[in-house]
Protein backbone atom coordinates (compact mmCIF):
# COMPACT_ATOMS: atom_id res chain seq x y z
CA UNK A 1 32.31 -15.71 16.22
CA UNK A 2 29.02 -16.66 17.70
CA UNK A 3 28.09 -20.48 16.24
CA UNK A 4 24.34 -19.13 15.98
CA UNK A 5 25.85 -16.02 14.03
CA UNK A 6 27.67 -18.04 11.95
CA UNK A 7 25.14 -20.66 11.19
CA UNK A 8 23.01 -17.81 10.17
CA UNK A 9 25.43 -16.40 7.82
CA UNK A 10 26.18 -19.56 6.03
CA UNK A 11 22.49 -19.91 5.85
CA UNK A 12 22.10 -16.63 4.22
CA UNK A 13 24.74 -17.73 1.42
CA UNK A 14 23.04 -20.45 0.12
CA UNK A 15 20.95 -19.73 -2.78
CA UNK A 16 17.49 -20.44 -2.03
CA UNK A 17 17.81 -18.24 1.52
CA UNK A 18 15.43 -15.54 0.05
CA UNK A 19 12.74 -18.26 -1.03
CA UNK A 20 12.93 -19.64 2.24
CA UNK A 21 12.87 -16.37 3.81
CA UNK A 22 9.61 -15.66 1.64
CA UNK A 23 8.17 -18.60 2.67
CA UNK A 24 8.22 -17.53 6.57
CA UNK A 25 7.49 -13.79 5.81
CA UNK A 26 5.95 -12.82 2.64
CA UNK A 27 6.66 -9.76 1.89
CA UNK A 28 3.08 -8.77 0.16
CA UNK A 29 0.67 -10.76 2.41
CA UNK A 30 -2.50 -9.53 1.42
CA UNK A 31 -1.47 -10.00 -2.33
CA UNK A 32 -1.46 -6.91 -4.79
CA UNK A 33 -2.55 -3.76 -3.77
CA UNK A 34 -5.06 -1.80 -5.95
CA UNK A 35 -4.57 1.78 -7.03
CA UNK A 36 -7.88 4.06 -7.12
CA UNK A 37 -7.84 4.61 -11.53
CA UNK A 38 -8.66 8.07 -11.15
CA UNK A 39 -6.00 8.87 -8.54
CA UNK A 40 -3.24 7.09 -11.27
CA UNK A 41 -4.63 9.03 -13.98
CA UNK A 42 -4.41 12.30 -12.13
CA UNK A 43 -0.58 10.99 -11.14
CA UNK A 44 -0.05 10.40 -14.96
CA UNK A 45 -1.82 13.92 -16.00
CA UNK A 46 0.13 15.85 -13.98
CA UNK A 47 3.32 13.90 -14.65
CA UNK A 48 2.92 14.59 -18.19
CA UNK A 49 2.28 18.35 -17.78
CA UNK A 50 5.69 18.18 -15.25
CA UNK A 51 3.33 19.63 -12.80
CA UNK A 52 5.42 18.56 -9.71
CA UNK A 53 3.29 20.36 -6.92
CA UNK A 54 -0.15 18.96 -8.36
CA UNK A 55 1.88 15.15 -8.79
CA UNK A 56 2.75 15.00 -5.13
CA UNK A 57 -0.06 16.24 -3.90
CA UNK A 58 -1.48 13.32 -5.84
CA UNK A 59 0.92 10.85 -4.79
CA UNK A 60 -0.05 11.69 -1.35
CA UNK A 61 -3.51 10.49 -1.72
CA UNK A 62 -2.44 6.65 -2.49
CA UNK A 63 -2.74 4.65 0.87
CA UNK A 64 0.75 4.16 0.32
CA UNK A 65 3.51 6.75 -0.78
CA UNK A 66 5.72 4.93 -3.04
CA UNK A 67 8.81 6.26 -1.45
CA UNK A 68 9.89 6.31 2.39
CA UNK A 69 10.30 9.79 3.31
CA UNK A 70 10.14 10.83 7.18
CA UNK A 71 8.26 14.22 5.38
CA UNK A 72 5.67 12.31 3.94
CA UNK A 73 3.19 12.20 7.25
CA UNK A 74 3.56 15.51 8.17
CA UNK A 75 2.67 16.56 4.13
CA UNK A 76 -0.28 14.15 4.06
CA UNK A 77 -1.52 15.78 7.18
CA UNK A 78 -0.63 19.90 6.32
CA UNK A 79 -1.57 20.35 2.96
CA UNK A 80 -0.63 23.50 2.72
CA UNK A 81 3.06 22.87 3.69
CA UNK A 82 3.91 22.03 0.09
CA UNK A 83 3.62 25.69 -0.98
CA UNK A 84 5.19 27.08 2.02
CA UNK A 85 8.03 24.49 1.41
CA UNK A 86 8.60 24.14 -2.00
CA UNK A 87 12.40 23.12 -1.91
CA UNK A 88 11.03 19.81 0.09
């Protein structure tokens, strides 16, 4: 094996490698995002009512979608292809 490859590996076993990792790239470097309160509360109305077409159509108004989808994109940008898609 590579000596750099190794070094690195051994490095990643130790048990502060993630706090050192942090320390070099933080993973939230603007510090806490804020969600818009009436956005959440329409997230939480709808999830309530299991209203799942009105809850994504509401998730897809945060800056961020909390899950990584390759679908998410094209929804944000067509917003009619939830109801022409509703088994996505």
């Amino acid at each position: 094996m590579n000596k750099w490859t190794n070094l690195s590996i051994e490095y990643a076993a130790q048990n502060s490698y993630l706090d050192d990792l942090f320390q070099v790239y933080p993973t939230i470097p603007d510090g806490i995002r804020e969600i818009n309160k009436k956005i959440w509360n329409d997230i939480e109305n709808a999830y309530s009512k299991r209203n799942n077409n009105i809850l994504i159509k509401e998730l897809l108004k945060l800056d961020l979608f909390p899950i990584k989808d390759s679908y998410t994109a094209y929804l944000k940008r067509d917003k009619t292809a939830i109801e022409r898609n509703p088994r996505t």
